[in-house]
C-alpha atoms as a PDB file:
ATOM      1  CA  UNK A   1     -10.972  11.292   5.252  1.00  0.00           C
ATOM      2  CA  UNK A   2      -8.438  13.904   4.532  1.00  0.00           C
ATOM      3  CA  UNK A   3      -7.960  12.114   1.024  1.00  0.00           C
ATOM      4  CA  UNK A   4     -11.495  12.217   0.492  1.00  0.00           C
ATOM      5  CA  UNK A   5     -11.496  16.277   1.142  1.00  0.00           C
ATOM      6  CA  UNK A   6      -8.741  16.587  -1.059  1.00  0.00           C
ATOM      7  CA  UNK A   7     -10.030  15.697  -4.080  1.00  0.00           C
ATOM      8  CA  UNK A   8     -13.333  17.695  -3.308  1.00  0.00           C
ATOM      9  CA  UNK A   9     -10.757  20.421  -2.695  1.00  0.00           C
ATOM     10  CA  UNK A  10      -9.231  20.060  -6.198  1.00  0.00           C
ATOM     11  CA  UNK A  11     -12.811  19.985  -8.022  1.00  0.00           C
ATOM     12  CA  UNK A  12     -13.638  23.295  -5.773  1.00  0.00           C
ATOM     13  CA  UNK A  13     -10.927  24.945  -6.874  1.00  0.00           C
ATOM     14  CA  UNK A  14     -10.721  24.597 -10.207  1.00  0.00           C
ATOM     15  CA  UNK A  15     -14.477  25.376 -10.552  1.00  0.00           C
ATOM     16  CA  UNK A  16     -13.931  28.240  -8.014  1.00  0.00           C
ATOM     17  CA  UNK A  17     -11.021  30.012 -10.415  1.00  0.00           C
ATOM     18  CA  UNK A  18     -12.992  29.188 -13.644  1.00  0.00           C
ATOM     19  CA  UNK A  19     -16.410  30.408 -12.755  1.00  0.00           C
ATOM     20  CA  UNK A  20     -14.733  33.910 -11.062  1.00  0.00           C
ATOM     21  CA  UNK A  21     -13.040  34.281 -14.647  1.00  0.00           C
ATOM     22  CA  UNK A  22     -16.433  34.251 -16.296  1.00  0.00           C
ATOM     23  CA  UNK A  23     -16.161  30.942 -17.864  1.00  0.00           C
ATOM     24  CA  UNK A  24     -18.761  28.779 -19.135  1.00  0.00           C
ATOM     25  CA  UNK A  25     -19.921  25.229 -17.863  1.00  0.00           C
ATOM     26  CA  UNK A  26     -21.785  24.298 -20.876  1.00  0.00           C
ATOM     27  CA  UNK A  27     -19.027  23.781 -23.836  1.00  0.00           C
ATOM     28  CA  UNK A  28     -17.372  21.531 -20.806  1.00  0.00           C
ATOM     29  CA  UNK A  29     -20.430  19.488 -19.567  1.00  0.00           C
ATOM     30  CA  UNK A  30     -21.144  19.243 -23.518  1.00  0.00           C
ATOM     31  CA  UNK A  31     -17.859  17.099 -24.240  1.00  0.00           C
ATOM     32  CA  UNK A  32     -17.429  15.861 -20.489  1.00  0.00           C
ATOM     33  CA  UNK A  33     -19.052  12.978 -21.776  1.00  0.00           C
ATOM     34  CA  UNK A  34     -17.545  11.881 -25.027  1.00  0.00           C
ATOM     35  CA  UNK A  35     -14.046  12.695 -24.140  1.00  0.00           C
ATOM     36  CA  UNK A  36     -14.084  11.066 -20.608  1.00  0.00           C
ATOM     37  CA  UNK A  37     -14.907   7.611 -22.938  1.00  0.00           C
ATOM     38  CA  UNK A  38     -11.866   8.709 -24.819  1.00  0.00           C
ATOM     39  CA  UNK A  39      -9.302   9.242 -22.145  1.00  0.00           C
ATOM     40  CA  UNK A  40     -10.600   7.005 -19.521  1.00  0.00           C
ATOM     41  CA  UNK A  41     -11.646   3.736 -21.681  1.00  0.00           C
ATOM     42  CA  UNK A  42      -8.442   4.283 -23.462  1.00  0.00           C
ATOM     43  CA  UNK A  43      -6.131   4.241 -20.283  1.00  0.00           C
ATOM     44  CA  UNK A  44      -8.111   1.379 -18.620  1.00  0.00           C
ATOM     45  CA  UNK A  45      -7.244  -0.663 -22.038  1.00  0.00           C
ATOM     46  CA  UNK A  46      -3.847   0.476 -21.759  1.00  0.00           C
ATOM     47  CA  UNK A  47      -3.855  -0.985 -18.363  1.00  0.00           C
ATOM     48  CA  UNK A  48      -5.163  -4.318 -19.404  1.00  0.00           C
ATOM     49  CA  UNK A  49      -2.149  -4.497 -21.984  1.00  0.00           C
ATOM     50  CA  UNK A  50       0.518  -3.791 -19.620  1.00  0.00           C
ATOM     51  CA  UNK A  51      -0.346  -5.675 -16.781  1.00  0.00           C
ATOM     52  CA  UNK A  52      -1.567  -9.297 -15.954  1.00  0.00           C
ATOM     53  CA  UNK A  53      -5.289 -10.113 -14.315  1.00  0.00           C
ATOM     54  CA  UNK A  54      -3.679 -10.527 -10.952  1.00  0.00           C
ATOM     55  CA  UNK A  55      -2.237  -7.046 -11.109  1.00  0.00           C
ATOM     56  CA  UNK A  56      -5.976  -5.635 -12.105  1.00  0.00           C
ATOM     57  CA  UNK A  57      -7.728  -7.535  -9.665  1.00  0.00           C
ATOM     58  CA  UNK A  58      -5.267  -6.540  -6.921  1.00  0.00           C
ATOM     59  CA  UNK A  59      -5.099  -2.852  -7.994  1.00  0.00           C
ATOM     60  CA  UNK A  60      -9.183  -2.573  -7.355  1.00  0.00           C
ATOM     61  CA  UNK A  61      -8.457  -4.224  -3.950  1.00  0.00           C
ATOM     62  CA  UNK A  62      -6.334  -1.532  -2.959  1.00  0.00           C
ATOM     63  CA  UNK A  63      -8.460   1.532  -3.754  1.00  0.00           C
ATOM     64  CA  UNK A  64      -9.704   0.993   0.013  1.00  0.00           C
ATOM     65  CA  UNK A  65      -6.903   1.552   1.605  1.00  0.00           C
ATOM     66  CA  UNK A  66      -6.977   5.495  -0.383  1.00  0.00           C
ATOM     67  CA  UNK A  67      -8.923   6.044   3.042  1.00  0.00           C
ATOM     68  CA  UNK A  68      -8.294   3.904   5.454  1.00  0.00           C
ATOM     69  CA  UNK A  69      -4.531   4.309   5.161  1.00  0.00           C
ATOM     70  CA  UNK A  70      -1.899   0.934   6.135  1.00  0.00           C
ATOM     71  CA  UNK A  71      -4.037  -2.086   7.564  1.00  0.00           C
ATOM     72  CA  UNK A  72      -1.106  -1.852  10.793  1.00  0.00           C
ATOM     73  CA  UNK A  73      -1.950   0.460  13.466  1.00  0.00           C
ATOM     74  CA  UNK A  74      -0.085   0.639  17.014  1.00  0.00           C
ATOM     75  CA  UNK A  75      -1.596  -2.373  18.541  1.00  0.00           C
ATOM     76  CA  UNK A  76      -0.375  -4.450  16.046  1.00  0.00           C
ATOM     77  CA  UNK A  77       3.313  -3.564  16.032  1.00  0.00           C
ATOM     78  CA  UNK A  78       3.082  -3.893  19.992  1.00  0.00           C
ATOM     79  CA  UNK A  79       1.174  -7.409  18.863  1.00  0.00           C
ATOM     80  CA  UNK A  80       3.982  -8.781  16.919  1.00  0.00           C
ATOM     81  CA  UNK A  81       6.899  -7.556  19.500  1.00  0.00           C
ATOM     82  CA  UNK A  82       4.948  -9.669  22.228  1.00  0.00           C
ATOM     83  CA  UNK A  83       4.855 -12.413  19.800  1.00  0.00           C
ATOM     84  CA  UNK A  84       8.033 -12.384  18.572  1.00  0.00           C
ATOM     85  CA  UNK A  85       9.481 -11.747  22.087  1.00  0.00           C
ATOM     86  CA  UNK A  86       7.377 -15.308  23.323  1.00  0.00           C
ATOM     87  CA  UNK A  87       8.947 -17.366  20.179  1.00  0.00           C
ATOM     88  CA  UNK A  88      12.512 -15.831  20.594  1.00  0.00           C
ATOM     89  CA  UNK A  89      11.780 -17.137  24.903  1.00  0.00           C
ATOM     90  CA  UNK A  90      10.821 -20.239  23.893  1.00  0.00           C
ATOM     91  CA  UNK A  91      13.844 -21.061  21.148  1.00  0.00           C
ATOM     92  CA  UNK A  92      16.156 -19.514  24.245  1.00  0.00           C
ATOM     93  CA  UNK A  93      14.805 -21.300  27.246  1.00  0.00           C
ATOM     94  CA  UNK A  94      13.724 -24.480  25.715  1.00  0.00           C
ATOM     95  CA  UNK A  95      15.962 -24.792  22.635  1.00  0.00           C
ATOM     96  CA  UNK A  96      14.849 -24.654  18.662  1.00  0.00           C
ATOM     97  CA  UNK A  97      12.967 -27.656  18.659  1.00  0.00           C
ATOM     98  CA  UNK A  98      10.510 -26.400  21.044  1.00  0.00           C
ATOM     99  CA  UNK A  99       8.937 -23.724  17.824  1.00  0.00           C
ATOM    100  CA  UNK A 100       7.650 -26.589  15.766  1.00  0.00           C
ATOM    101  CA  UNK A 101       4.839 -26.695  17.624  1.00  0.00           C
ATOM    102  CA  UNK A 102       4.035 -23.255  17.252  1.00  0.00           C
ATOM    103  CA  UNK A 103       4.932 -23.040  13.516  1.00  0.00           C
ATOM    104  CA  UNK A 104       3.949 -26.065  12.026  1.00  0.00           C
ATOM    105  CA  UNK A 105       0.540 -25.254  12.946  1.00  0.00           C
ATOM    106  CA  UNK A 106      -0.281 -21.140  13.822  1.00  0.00           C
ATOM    107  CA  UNK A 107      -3.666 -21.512  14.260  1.00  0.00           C
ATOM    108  CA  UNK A 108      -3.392 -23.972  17.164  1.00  0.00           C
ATOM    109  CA  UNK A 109      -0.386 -22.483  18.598  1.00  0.00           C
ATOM    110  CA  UNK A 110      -1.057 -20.804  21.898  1.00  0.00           C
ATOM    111  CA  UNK A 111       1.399 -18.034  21.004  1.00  0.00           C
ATOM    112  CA  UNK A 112       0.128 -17.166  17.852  1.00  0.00           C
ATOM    113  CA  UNK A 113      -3.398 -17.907  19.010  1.00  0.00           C
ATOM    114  CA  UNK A 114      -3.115 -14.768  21.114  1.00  0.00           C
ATOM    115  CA  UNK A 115      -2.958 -12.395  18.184  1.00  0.00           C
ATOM    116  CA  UNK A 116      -6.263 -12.897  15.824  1.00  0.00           C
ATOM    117  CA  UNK A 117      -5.804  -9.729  13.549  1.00  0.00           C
ATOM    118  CA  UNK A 118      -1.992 -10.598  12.922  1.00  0.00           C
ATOM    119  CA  UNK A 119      -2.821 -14.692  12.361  1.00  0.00           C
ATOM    120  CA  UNK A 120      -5.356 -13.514   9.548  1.00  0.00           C
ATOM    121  CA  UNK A 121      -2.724 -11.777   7.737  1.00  0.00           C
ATOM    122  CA  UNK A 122      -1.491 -15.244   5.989  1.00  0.00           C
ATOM    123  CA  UNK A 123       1.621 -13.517   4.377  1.00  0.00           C
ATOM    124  CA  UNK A 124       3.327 -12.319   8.183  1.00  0.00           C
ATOM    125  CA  UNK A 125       2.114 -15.657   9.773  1.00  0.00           C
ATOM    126  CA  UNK A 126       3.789 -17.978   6.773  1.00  0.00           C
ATOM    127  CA  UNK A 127       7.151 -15.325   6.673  1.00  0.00           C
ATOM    128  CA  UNK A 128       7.425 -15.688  10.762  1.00  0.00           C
ATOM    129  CA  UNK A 129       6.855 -19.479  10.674  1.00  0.00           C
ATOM    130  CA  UNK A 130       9.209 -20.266   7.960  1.00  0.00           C
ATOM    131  CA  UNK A 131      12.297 -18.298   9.346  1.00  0.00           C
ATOM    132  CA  UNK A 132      11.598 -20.049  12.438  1.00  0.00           C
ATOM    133  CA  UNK A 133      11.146 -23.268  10.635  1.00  0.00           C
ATOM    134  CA  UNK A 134      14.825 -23.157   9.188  1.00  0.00           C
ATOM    135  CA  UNK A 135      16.073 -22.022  12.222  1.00  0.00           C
ATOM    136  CA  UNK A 136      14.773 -25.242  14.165  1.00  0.00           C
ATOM    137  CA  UNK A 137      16.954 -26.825  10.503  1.00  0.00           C
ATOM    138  CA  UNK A 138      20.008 -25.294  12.437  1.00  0.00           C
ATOM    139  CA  UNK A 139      20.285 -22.282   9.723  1.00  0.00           C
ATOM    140  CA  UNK A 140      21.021 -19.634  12.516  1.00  0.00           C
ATOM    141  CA  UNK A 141      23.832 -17.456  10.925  1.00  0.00           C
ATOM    142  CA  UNK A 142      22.354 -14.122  11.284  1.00  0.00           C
ATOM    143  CA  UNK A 143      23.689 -12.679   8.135  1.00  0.00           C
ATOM    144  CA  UNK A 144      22.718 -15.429   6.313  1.00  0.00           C
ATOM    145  CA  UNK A 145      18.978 -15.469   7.317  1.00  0.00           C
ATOM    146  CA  UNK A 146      18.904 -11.753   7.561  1.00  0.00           C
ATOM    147  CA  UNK A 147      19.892 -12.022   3.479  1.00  0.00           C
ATOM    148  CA  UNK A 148      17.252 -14.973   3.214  1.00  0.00           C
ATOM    149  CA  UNK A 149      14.946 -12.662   4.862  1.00  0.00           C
ATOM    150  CA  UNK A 150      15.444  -9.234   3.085  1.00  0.00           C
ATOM    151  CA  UNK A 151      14.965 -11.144  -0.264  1.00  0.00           C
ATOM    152  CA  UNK A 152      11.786 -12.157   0.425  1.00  0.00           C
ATOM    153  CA  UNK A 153      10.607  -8.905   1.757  1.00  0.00           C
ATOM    154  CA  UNK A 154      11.952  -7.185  -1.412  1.00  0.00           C
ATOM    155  CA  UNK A 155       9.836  -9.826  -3.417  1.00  0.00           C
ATOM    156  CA  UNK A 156       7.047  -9.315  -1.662  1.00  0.00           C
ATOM    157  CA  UNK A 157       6.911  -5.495  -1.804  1.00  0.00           C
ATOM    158  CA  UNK A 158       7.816  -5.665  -5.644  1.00  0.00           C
ATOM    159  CA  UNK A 159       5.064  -7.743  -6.369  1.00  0.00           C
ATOM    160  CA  UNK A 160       2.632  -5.857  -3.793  1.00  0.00           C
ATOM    161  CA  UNK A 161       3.734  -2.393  -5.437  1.00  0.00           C
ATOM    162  CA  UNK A 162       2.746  -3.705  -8.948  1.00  0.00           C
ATOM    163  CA  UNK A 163      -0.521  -2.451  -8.895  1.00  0.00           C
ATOM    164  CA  UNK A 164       0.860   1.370  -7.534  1.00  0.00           C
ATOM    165  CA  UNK A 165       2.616   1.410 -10.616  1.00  0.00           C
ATOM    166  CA  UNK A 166      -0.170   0.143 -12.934  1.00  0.00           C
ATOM    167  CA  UNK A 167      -1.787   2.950 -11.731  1.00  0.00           C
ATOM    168  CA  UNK A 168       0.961   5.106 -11.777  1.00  0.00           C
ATOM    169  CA  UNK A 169       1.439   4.403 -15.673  1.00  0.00           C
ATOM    170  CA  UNK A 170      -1.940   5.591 -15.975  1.00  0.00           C
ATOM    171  CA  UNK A 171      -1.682   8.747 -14.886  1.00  0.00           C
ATOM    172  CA  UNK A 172       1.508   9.182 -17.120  1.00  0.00           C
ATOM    173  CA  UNK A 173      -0.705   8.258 -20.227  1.00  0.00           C
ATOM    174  CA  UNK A 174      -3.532  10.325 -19.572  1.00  0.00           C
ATOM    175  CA  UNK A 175      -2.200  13.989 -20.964  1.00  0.00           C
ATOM    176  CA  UNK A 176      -0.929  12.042 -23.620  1.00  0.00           C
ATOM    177  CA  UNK A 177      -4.344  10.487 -24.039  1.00  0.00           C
ATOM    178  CA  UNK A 178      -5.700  13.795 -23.356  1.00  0.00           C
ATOM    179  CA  UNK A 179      -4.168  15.375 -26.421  1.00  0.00           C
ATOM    180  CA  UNK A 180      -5.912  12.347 -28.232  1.00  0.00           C
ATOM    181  CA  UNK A 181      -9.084  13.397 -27.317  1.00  0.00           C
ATOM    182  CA  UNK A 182      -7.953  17.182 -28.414  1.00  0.00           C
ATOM    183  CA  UNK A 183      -6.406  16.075 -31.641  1.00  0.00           C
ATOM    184  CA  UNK A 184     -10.131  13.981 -32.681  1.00  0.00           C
ATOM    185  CA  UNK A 185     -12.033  17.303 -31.512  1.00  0.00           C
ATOM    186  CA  UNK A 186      -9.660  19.444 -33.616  1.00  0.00           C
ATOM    187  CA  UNK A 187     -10.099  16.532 -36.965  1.00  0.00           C
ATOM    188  CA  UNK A 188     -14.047  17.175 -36.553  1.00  0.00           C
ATOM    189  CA  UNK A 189     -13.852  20.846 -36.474  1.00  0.00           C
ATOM    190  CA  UNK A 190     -11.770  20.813 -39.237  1.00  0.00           C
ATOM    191  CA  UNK A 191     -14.453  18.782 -41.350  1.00  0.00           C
ATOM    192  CA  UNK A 192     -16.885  21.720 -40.453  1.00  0.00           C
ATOM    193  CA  UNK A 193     -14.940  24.800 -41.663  1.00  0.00           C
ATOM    194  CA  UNK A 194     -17.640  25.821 -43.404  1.00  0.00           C
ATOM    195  CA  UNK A 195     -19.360  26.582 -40.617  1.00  0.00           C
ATOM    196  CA  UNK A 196     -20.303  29.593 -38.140  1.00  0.00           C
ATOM    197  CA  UNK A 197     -17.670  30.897 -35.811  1.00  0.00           C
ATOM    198  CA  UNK A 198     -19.720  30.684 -32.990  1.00  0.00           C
ATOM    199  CA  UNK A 199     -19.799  26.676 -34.418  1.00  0.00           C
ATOM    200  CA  UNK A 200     -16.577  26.170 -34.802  1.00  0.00           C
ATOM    201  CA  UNK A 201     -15.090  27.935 -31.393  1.00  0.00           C
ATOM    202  CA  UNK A 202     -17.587  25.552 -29.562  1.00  0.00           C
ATOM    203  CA  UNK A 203     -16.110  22.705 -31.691  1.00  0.00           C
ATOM    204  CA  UNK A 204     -12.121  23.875 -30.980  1.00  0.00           C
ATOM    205  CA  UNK A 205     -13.485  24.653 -27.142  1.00  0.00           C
ATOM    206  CA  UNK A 206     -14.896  20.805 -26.938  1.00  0.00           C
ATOM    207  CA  UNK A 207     -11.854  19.485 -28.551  1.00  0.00           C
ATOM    208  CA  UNK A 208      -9.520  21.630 -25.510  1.00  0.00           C
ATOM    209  CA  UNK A 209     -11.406  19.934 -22.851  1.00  0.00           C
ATOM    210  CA  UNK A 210      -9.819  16.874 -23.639  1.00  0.00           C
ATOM    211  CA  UNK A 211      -6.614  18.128 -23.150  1.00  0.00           C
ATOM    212  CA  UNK A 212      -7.744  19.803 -19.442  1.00  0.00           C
ATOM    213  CA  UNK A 213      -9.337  16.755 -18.997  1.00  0.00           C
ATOM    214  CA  UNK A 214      -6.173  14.427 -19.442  1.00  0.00           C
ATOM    215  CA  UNK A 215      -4.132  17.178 -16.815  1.00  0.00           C
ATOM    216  CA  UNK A 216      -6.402  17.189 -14.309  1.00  0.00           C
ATOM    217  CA  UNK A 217      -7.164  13.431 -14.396  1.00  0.00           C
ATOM    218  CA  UNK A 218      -3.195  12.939 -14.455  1.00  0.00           C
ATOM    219  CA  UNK A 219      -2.024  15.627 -11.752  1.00  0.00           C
ATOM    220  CA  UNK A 220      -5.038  16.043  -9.585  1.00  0.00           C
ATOM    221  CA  UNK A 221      -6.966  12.351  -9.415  1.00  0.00           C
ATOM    222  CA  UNK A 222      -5.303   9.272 -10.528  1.00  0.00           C
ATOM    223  CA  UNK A 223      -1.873  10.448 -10.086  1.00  0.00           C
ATOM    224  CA  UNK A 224      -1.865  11.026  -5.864  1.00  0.00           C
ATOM    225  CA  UNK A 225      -4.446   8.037  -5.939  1.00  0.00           C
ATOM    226  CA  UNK A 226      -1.514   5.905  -7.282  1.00  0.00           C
ATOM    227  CA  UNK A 227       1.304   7.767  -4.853  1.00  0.00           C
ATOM    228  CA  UNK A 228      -1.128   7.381  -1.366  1.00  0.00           C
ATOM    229  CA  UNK A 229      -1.597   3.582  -2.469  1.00  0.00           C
ATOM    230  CA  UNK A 230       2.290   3.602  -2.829  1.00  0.00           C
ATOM    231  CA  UNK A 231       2.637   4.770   0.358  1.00  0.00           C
ATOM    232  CA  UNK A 232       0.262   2.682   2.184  1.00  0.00           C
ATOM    233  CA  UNK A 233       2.048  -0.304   0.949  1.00  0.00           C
ATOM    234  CA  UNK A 234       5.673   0.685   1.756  1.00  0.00           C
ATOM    235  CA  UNK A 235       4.320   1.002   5.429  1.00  0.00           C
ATOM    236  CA  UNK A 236       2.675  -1.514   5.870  1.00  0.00           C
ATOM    237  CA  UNK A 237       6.177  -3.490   4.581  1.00  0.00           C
ATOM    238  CA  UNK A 238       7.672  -1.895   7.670  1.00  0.00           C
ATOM    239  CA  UNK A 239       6.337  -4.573   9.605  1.00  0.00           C
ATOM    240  CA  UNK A 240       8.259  -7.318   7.870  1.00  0.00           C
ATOM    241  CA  UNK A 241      11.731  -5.336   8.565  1.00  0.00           C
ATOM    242  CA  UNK A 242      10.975  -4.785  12.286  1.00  0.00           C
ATOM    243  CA  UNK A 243      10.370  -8.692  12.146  1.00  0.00           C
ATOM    244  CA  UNK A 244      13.576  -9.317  10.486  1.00  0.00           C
ATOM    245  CA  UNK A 245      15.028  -6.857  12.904  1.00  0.00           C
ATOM    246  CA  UNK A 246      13.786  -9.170  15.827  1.00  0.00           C
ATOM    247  CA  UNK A 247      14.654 -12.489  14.860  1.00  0.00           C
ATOM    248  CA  UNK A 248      18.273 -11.084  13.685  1.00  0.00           C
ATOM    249  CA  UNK A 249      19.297  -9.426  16.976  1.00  0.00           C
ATOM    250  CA  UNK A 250      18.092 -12.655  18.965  1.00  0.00           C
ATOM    251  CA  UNK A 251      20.073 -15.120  16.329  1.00  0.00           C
ATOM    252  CA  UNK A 252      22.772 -12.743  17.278  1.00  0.00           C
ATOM    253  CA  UNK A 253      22.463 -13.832  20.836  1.00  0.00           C
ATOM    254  CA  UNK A 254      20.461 -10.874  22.567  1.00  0.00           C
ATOM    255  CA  UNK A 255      17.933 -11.561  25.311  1.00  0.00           C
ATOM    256  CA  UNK A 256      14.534 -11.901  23.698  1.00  0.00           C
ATOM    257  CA  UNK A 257      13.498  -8.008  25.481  1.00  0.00           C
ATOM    258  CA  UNK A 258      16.474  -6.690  23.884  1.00  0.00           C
ATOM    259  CA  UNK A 259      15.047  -8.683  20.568  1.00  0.00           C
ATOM    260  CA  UNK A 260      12.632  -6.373  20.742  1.00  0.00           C
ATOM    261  CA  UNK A 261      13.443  -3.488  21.810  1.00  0.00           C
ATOM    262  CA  UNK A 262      15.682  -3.409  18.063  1.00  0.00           C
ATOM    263  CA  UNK A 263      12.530  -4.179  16.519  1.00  0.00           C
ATOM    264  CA  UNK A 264      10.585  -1.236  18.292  1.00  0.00           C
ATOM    265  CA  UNK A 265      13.082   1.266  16.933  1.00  0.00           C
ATOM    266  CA  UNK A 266      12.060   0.282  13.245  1.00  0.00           C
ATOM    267  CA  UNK A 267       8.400   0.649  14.349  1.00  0.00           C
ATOM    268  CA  UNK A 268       7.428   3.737  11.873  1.00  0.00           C
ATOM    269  CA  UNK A 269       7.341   6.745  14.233  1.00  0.00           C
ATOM    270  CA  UNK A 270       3.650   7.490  14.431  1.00  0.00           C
ATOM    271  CA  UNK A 271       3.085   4.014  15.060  1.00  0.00           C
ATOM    272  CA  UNK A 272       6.174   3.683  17.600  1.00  0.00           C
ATOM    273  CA  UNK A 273       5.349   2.861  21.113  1.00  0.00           C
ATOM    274  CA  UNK A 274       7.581   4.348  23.814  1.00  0.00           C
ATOM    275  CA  UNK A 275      10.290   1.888  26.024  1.00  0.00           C
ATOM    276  CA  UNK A 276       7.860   1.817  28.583  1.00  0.00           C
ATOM    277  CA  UNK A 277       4.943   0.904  26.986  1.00  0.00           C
ATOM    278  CA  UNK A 278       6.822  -2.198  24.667  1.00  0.00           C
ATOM    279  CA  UNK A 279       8.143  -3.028  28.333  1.00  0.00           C
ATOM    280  CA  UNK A 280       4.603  -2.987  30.384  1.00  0.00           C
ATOM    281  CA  UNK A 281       3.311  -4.799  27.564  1.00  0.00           C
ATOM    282  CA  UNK A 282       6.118  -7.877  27.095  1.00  0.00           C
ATOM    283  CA  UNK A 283       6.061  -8.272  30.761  1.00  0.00           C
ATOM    284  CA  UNK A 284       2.168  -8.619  31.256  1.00  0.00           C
ATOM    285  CA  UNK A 285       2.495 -10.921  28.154  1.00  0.00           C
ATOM    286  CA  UNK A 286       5.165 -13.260  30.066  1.00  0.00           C
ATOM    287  CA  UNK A 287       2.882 -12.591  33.440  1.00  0.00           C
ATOM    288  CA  UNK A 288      -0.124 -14.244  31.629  1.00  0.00           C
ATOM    289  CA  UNK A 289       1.562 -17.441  29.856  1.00  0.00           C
ATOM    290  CA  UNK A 290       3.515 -18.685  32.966  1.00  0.00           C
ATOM    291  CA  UNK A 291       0.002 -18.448  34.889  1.00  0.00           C
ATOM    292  CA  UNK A 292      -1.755 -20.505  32.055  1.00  0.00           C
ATOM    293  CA  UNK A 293       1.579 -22.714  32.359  1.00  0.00           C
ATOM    294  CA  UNK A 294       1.289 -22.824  35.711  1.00  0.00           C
END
């Protein structure tokens, strides 16, 4: 929402400022269209040159998340603490072989079973289950799958942040593309010299809104589109690092509550849940399995 107000707020302003100096809408409304073709076609193309299809498609996938911000909220982090601290109790209590059950199959699993939003995010499920997986292999040097771990979560932010920076390289284009636009409006008005002043200083003023166009669609649109998507994606990576947290603290030979308890204090701080509440919630977790057990 606040985005949303935002950009009405930049649009207000700008119009606010203009119309109190006494300027005129109609030379801009004139060439809004024409130049907007320019700029914006052009940077779109630019776009398609520089990136792959994948990039594209996944860039228009993210333009939800402008408003409603990274898809992990509170619940979710205290979610994957509970689940992390039942697969760290089972590999402790009933040895490493005891996870293939649970991670050769998540869907079935009655850990992971308990947590529908975080099983539908297939990236988490398949990174949880395969660190696991070589951990059942007897790969359970903690600095060795904490590196294993970190370089996939660096891969998978790089190619997740791909389409930030597509965008990003947009907005970096468009003054440039802006002057364009100014530089073709400036070549007509040239070809008319003949003409009226009052013709050819609404020909020069068309040819400058390309240039204010290319600004504004630079610093005040596409440009904090690009950084809020950014940001939205580097939290939502958190997640992975208070996972890696987890499973490196109980490969290191902590209890599976002091597992998490690392893992809480990567938890981003708005998101963070307090001792207590991490606490209330593993142990009413551990309540509930040893009655189904039982």
């Amino acid at each position: 929402m606040w985005q949303i107000i935002g950009l009405i707020g930049v649009f207000a302003t700008i119009i606010t400022g203009y119309t109190i100096a006494g300027g005129k809408f109609g030379v801009i409304l004139h060439a809004l269209g024409p130049e907007l073709i320019i700029i914006l076609g052009s940077g779109i193309a630019t776009m398609l040159v520089s990136n792959d299809f994948s990039t594209v498609t996944k860039l228009l996938g993210k333009f939800s998340k402008l408003v409603s911000g990274p898809a992990w909220k509170k619940t979710d982090y205290v979610d994957a603490l509970c689940m992390l601290f039942l697969l760290a109790r089972i590999a402790r209590q009933e040895g490493n072989m005891a996870l293939e059950k649970h991670i050769e199959n998540p869907e079935s699993s009655v850990v992971f079973s308990r947590y529908p939003r975080l099983l539908k995010d297939h990236h988490l499920i398949v990174f949880v289950s395969d660190v696991f997986r070589s951990i059942t292999m007897n790969f359970t040097d903690p600095h060795k799958v904490g590196e294993m771990m970190e370089t996939e979560i660096e891969k998978h932010h790089a190619e997740e942040l791909r389409a930030a920076k597509a965008l990003a390289a947009v907005a970096d284009a468009l003054p440039a593309l802006g002057i364009v636009a100014a530089v073709l409006g400036v070549i007509k008005a040239m070809g008319a010299i003949s003409e009226s002043p009052e013709v050819l200083g609404a020909m020069i003023g068309a040819a400058l809104v390309g240039t204010f166009l290319g600004v504004l669609l630079a610093y005040g649109i596409v440009g904090p589109i690009a950084a809020r998507i950014k940001g939205v994606i580097e939290e939502e990576g958190l997640m992975l690092g208070m996972v890696r947290q987890v499973i490196i603290a109980h490969l290191e030979g902590l209890g599976p509550q002091l597992a998490v308890e690392v893992g809480r204090r990567s938890v981003p701080t708005r998101f963070q849940p307090s001792f207590q509440e991490l606490d209330e919630s593993v142990s009413e977790t551990a309540k509930s399995v040893r009655t189904k057990e039982g």
